[in-house]
Structure formats: C-alpha cells, structure tokens
Protein backbone atom coordinates (compact mmCIF):
# COMPACT_ATOMS: atom_id res chain seq x y z
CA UNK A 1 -10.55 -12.33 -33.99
CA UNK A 2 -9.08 -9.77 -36.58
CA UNK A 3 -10.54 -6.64 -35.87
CA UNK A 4 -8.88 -3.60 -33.87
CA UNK A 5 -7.54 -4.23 -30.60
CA UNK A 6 -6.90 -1.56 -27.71
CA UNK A 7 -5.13 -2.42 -24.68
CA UNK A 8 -4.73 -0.07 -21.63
CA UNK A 9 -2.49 -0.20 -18.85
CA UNK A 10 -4.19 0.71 -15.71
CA UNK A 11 -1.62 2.56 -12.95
CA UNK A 12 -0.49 5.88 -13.79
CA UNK A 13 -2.19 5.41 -17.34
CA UNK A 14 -5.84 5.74 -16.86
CA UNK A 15 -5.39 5.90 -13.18
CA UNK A 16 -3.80 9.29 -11.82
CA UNK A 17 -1.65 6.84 -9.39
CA UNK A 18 -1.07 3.24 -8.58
CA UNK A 19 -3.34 0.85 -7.50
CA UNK A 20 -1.49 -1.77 -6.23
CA UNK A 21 0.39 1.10 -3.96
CA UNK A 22 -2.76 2.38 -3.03
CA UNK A 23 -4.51 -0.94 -2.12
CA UNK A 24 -1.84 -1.83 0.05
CA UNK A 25 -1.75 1.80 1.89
CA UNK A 26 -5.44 1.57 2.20
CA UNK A 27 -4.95 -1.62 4.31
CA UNK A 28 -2.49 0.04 6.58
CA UNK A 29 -4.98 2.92 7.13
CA UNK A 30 -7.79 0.46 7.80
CA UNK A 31 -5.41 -0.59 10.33
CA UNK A 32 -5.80 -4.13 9.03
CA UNK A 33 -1.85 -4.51 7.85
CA UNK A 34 0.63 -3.07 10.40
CA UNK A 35 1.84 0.53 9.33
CA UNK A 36 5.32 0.22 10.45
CA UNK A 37 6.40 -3.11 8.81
CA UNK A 38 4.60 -2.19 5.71
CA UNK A 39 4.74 1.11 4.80
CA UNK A 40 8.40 0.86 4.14
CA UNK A 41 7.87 -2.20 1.89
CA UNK A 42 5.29 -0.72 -0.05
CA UNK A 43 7.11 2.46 -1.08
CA UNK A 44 10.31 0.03 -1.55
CA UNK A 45 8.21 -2.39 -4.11
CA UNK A 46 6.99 0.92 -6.12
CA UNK A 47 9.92 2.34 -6.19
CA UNK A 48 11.69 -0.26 -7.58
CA UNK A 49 8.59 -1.08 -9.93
CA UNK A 50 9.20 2.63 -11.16
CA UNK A 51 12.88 2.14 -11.90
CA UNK A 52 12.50 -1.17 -13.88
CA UNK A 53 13.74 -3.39 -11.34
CA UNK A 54 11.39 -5.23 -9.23
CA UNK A 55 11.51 -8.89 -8.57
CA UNK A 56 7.72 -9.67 -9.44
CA UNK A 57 7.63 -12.97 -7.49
CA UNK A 58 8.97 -10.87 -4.23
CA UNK A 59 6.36 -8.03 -4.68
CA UNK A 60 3.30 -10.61 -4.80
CA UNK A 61 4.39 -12.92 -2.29
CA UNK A 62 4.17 -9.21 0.00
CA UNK A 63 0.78 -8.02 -2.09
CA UNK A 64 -1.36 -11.40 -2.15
CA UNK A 65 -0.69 -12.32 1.41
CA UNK A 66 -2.56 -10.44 3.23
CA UNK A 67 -5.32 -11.42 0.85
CA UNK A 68 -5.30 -14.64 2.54
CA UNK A 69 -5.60 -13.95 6.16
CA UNK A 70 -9.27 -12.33 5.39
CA UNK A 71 -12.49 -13.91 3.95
CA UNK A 72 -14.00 -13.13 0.94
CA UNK A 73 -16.93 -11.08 2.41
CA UNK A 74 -14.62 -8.59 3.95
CA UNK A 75 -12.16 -8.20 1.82
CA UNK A 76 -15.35 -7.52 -1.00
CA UNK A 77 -16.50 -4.91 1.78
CA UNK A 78 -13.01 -3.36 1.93
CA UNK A 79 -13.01 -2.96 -1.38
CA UNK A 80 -15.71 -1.39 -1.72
CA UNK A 81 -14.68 1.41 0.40
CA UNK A 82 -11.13 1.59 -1.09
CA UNK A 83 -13.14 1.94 -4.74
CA UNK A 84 -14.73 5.57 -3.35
CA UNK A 85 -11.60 6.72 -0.70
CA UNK A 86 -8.85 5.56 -3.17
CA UNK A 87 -9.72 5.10 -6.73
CA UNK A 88 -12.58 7.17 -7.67
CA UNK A 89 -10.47 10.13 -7.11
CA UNK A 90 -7.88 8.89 -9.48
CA UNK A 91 -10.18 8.21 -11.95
CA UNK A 92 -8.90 10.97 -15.00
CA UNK A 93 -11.42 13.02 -17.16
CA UNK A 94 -9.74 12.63 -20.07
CA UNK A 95 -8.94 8.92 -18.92
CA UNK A 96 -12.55 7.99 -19.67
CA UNK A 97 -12.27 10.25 -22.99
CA UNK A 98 -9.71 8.28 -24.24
CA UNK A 99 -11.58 4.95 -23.35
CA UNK A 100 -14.98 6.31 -24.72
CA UNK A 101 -13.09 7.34 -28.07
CA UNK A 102 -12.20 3.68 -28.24
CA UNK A 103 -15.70 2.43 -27.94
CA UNK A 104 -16.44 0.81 -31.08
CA UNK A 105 -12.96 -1.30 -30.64
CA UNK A 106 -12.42 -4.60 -28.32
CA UNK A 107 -10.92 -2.45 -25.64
CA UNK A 108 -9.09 -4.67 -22.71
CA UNK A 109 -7.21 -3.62 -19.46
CA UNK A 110 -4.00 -5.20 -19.18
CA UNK A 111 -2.09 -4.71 -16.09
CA UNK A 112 0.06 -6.33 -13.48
CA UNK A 113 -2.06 -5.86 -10.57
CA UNK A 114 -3.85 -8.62 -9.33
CA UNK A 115 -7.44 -9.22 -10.78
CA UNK A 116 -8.80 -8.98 -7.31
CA UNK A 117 -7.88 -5.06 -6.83
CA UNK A 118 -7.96 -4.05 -10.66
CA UNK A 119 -11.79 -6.16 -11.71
CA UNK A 120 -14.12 -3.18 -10.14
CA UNK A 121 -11.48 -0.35 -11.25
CA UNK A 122 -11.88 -1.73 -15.14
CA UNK A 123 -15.84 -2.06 -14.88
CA UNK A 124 -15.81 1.34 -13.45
CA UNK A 125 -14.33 2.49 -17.08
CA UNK A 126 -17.10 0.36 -18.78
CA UNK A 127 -14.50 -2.65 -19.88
CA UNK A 128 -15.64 -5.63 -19.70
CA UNK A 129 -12.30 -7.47 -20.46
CA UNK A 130 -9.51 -7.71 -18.36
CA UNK A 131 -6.06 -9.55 -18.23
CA UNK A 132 -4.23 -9.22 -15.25
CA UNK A 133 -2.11 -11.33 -12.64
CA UNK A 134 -4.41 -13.82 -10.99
CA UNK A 135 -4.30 -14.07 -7.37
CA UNK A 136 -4.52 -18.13 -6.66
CA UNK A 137 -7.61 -19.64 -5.00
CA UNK A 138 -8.49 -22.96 -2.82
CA UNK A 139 -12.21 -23.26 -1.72
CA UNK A 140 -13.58 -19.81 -2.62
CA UNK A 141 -10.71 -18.00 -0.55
CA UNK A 142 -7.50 -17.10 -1.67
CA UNK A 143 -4.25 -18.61 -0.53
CA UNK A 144 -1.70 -15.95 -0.88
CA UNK A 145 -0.01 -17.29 -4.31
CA UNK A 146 -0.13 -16.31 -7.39
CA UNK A 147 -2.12 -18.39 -10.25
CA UNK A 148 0.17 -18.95 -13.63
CA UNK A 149 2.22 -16.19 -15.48
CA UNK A 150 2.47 -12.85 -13.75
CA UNK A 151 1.13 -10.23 -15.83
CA UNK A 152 4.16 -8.15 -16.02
CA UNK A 153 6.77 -7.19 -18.26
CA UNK A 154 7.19 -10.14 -21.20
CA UNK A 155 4.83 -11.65 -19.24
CA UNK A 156 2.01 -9.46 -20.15
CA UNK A 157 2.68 -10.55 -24.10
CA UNK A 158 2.32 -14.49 -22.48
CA UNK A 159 -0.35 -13.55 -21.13
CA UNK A 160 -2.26 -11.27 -23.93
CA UNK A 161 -1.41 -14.12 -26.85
CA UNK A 162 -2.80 -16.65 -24.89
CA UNK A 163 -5.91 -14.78 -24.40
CA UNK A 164 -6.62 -13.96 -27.84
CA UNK A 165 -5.72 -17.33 -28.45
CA UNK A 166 -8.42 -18.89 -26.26
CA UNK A 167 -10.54 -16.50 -28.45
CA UNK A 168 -9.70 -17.59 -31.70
CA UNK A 169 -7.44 -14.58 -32.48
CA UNK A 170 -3.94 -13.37 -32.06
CA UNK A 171 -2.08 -10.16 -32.07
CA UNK A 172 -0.58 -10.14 -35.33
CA UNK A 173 -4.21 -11.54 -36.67
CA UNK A 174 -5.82 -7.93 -35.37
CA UNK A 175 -6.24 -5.16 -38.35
CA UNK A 176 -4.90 -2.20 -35.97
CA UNK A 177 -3.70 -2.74 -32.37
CA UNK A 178 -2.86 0.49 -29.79
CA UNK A 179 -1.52 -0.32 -26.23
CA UNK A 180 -1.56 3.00 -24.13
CA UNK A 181 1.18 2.94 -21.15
CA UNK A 182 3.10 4.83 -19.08
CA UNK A 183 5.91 2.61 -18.15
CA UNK A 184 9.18 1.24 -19.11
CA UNK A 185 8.16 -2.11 -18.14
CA UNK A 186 5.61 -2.28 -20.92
CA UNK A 187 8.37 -2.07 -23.62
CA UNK A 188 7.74 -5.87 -24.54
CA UNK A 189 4.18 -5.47 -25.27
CA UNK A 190 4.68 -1.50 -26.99
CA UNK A 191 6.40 -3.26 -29.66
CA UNK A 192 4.64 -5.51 -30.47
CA UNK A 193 1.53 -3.55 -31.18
CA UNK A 194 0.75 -1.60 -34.28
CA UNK A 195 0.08 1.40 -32.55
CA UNK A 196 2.43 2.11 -29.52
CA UNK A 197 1.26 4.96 -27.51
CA UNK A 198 3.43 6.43 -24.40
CA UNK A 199 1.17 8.42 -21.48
CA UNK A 200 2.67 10.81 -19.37
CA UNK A 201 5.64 8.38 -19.48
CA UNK A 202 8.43 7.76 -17.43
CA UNK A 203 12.17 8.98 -18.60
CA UNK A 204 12.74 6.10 -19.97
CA UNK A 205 9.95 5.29 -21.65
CA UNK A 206 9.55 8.99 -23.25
CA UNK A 207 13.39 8.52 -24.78
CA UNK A 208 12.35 5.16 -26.31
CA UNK A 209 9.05 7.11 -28.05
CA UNK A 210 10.94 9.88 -28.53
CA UNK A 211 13.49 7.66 -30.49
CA UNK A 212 11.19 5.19 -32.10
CA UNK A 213 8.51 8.25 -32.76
CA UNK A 214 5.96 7.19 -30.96
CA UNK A 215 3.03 9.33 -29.93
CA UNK A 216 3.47 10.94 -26.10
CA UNK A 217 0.65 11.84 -24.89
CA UNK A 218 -1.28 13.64 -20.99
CA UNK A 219 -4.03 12.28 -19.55
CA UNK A 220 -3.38 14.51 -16.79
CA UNK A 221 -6.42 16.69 -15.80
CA UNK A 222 -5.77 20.34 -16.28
CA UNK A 223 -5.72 22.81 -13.30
C-alpha cells in the first residue's frame, strides 16, 4: 500500500457534534439508561474529552456498559432510530464535499468511538473503511469491555500502523497522507501525516496549526 491515504475524524469533524455524547443522550431519552445518574456523567466525560483530559479506560467502562445489558436485535433497532433522530441531522453539506473530493483516495474514518455507534455513521458517508475502538464480544453479544488498544490519542497511530500493516502498507510507505480533525487529542496522529489539516478546531488545536502552518479549515454549514 503506497498510494494516498485520507483519514477523517468523525465527532465535530464531519459530524456537526459528537456521537458518542449523542448515543449516550439518545439512550437516556429512550428512557433505556436512567436520566439522572447519567446525564451528569455524560456531559462530565465530554467535557473532559474536550479539554484533553479524559481517562479513556473510565469513559468506556461508562459508554460500553450499557451495551451489554441489551441484545443485539435491539440495540440494532435503537440504532436505527438514533441514525435518523441524532445523526442524520449532523450530517454537514460540505462534510460530504470534502469526503466526495477525496474519492479517488483510500479514504478511512478513524475515531475513538466505538465501532458499534460509528459503523452506520461512516457507511452513511460512503466509507467503507473504518478504525475505531472495538467494543469486546462473547457469543454474538457484547460484554461491556473494550477489545485491544483504544482508538484514542497515541492510540489511534497503534491502531492506524497496525492496520495498514495487516494490509501490506504503512504510513510512511503512502505517497501523500491528510488526516482532517478537530481536536487536540489528535495531535499524535496530525504529525505524523503528510498533510495535517485542523477543522473548525479547538483553541488548542488552532494555536498548534496556527504555529506549525497548518491549513484551518469550516465545515460548518452556512446560515
């Protein structure tokens, strides 16, 4: 593999929000997770996701749990419906622009969500490929642990290189590589591509591209 590789984080990149957030508010709508000993937890988690500091084995021992205590079947159903209340509407115009631009390219979503919420949202952009933290299964159901390296922080260049590896390929081995993100905690992986590119990024992430001279770019719809 040694062709041109484009990587795209998912939440507040191509997404107008968070999924993982939004999965687990979704849930406490459905009434299916309790409002008032999530809620608080949830916003806690992203919150501290947003200012760089979130223990990632704390956040998906709360996130994969409840995937657990449901079957398959009805989780598949829930998700179906959280796809067209949730996600559709975060879905950005210029989003699937950006993705369409990149069509001739191996284009992969890399993201620290669990595969179980982010599979559907990456099909929905037309990409096939996907790396993203695996939720653990036993039987056909899931247990409520997480399988291998977290895809998160240094852990989503782990989890990339091994990829490409199982492929034949490696980062460095790719002509031209662009990673699109919006967060600080993607510094590890922005440089180590070729072609770094910050989206509507956070503060701290905008000062790094400003410094390095990165591209900043908006996805964000216009009024």
């Amino acid at each position: 593999m040694s062709g041109r590789l484009v990587l795209f984080d998912l939440d507040n990149t191509l997404l107008a929000g968070d999924s993982d957030f939004e999965w687990a508010q979704f849930l406490i709508e459905c009434g299916v997770l309790d409002r008032e000993v999530y809620e608080a937890r949830n916003q806690s988690f992203y919150d501290q996701y947003k200012a760089g500091t979130l223990d990632i084995h704390e956040f998906l021992d709360f996130q994969l749990k409840p995937l657990s205590r449901h079957p398959q079947a009805q989780l598949a159903a829930w998700h179906r419906e959280f796809m067209e209340r949730k996600i559709r509407p975060l879905i950005r115009r210029k989003a699937r622009a950006l993705v369409e631009r990149h069509h001739n390219d191996l284009r992969v979503v890399i993201t620290a969500t669990n595969s179980f919420v982010t599979t559907p949202i990456a099909r929905e952009f037309g990409i096939a490929d996907l790396i993203a933290t695996e939720p653990e299964q036993r039987d056909g159901e899931f247990t409520g642990m997480v399988r291998g390296i977290p895809c998160f922080r240094e852990g989503k260049v782990v989890r990339l290189e091994a990829w490409l590896a199982e492929r034949g390929g490696s980062l460095a081995a790719c002509s031209e590589s662009w990673f699109y993100s919006d967060s600080l905690n993607d510094l590890p992986l922005l440089e180590r591509v070729s072609h770094p590119v910050a989206v509507d990024p956070d503060a701290t992430l905008r000062a790094h591209a400003e410094r390095s001279g990165w591209p900043i770019i908006s996805l964000a719809d216009e009024c």
